[in-house]
Protein backbone atom coordinates (compact mmCIF):
# COMPACT_ATOMS: atom_id res chain seq x y z
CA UNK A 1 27.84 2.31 -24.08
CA UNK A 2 27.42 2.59 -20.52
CA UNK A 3 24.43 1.68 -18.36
CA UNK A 4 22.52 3.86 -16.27
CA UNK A 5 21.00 1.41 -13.22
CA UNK A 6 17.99 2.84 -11.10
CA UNK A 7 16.29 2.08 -7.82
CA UNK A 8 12.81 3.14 -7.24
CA UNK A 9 11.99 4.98 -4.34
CA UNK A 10 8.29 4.19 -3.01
CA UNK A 11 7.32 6.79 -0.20
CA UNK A 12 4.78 8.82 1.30
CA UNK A 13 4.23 12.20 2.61
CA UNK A 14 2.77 12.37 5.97
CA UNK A 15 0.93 15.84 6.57
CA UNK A 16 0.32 17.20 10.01
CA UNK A 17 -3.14 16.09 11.11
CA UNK A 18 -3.95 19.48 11.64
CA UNK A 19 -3.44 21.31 8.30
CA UNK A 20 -5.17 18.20 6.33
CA UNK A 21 -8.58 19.89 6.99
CA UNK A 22 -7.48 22.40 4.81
CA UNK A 23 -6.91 19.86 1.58
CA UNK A 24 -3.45 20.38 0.69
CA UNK A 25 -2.60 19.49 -2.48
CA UNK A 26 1.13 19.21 -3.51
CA UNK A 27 2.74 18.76 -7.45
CA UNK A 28 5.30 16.97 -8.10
CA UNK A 29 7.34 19.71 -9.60
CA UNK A 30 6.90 20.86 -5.91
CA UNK A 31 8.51 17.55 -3.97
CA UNK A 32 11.68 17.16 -6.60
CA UNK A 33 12.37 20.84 -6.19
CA UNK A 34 12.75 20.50 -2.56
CA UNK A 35 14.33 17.25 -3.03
CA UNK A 36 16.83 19.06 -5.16
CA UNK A 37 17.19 21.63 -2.89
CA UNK A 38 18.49 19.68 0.26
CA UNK A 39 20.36 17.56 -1.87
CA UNK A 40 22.07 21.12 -2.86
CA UNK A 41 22.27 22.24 0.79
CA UNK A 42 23.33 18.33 2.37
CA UNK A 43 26.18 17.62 -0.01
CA UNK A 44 27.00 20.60 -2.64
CA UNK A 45 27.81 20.27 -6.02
CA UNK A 46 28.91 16.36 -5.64
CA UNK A 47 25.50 15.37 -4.51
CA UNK A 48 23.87 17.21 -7.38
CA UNK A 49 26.77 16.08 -10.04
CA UNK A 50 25.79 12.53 -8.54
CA UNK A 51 22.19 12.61 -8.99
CA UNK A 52 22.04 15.10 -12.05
CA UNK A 53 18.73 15.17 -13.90
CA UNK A 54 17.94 11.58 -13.01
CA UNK A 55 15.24 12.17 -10.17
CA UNK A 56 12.18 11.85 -11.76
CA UNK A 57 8.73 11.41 -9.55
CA UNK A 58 6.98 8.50 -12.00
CA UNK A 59 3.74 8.65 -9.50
CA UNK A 60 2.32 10.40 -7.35
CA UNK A 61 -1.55 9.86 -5.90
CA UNK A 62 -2.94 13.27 -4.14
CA UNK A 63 -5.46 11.32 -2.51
CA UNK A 64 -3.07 8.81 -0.45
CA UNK A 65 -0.01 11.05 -0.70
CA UNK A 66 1.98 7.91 -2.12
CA UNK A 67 4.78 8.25 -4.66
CA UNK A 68 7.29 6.59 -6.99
CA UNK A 69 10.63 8.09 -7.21
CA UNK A 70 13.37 7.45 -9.96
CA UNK A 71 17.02 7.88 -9.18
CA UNK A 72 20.33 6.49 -10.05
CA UNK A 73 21.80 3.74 -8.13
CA UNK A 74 24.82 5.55 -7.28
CA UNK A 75 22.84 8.37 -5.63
CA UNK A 76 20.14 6.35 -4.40
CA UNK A 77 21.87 6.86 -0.21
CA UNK A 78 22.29 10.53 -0.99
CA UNK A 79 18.26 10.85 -2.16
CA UNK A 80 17.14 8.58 0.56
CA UNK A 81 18.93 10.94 3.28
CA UNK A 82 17.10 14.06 1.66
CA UNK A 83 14.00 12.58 1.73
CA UNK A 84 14.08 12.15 5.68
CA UNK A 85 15.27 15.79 6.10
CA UNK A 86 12.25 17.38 4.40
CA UNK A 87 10.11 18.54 6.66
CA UNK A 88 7.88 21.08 5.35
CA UNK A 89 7.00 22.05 1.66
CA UNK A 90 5.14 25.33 0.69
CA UNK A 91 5.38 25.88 4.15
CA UNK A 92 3.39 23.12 5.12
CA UNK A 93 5.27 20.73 7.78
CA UNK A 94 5.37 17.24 6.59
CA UNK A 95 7.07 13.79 6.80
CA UNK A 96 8.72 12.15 4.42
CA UNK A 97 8.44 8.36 4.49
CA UNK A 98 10.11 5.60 2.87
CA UNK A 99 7.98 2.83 2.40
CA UNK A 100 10.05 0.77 0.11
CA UNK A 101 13.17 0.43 -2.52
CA UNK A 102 12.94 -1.66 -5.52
CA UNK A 103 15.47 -2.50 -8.08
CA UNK A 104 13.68 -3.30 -11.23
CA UNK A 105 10.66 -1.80 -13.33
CA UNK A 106 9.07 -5.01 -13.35
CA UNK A 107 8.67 -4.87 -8.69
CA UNK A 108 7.86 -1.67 -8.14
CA UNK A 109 4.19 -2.47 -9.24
CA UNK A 110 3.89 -5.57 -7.49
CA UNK A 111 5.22 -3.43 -4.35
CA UNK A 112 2.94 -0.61 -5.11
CA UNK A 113 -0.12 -3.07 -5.04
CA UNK A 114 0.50 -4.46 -1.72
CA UNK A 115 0.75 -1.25 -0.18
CA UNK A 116 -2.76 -0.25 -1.84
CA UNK A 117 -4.08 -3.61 -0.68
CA UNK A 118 -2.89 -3.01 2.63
CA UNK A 119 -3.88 0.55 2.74
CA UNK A 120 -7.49 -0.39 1.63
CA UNK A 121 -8.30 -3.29 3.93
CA UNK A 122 -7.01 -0.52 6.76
CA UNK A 123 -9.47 2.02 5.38
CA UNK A 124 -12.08 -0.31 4.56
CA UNK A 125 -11.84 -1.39 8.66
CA UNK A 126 -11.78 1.59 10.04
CA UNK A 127 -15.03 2.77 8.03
CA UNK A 128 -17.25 -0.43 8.75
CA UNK A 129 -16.16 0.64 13.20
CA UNK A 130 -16.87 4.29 12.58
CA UNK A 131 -20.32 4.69 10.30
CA UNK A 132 -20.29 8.38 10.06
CA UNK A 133 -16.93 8.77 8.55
CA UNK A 134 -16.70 10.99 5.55
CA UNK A 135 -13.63 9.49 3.73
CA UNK A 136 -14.60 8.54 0.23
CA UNK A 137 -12.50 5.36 -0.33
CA UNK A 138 -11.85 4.61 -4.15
CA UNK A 139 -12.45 0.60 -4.97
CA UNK A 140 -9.23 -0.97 -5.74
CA UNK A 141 -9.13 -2.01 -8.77
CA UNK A 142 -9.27 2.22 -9.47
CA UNK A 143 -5.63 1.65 -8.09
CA UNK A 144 -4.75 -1.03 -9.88
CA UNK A 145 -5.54 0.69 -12.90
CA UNK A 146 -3.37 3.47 -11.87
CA UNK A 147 -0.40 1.47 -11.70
CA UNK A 148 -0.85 -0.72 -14.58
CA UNK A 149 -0.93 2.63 -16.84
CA UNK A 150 2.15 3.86 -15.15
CA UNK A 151 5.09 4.40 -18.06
CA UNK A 152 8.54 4.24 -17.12
């Protein structure tokens, strides 16, 4: 029997500052269909034969925009280029970026909690400078929690 190896893609989707004010919320059934897509348009029926069914988003957060993406080793290159080359989805420009790879199911969370950590202590500045901002901040242990009940 043969052995299907992963990577886990950790990115983010970076929304023009100026449509934000309009709360746009994306699925994930919307980011692996475009993903799909320019895979389809970059490299034809070998990139799709390569990756097959195996991209699977295993996270996503709609507050932070962060997500976990599942592919095969093999076609990890072929997904990475894809996600750089999206740059709009429903017709909303955007930037995809690639915050980290990991290798194993067991680093991805340890990955994913830095980046909250980090991402926290930035927000958590920025709030105690400007009083009057309006940005809810979850505490994190609520993202913790997320990641802990995260099923592979």
């Amino acid at each position: 029997m043969v052995r299907i190896k992963h990577r886990y893609i950790i990115g983010q989707l970076l929304i023009d500052p100026n449509v934000m004010k309009q709360d746009v919320e994306y699925s994930m059934k919307d980011i692996i269909q475009n993903i799909r897509e320019k895979i389809q348009n970059l490299y034809g029926d070998y990139g799709m034969g390569l990756i097959g069914n195996s991209i699977v988003i295993k996270y996503y957060d709609n507050n932070t925009k962060i997500f976990l993406l599942k592919t095969t080793r093999e076609g990890l290159n072929q997904t990475w280029f894809a996600l750089s080359t999206i740059l709009e989805i429903k017709k909303i420009a955007l930037v995809v970026r690639v915050l980290n790879i990991c290798s194993s199911e067991r680093t991805f969370p340890m990955e994913l909690k830095k980046l909250y950590q980090i991402i926290y202590n930035n927000n958590k500045t920025n709030n105690n400078s400007n009083n009057n901002s309006s940005k809810n901040i979850q505490p994190i242990e609520y993202y913790y929690n997320l990641i802990d009940n995260i099923t592979i």
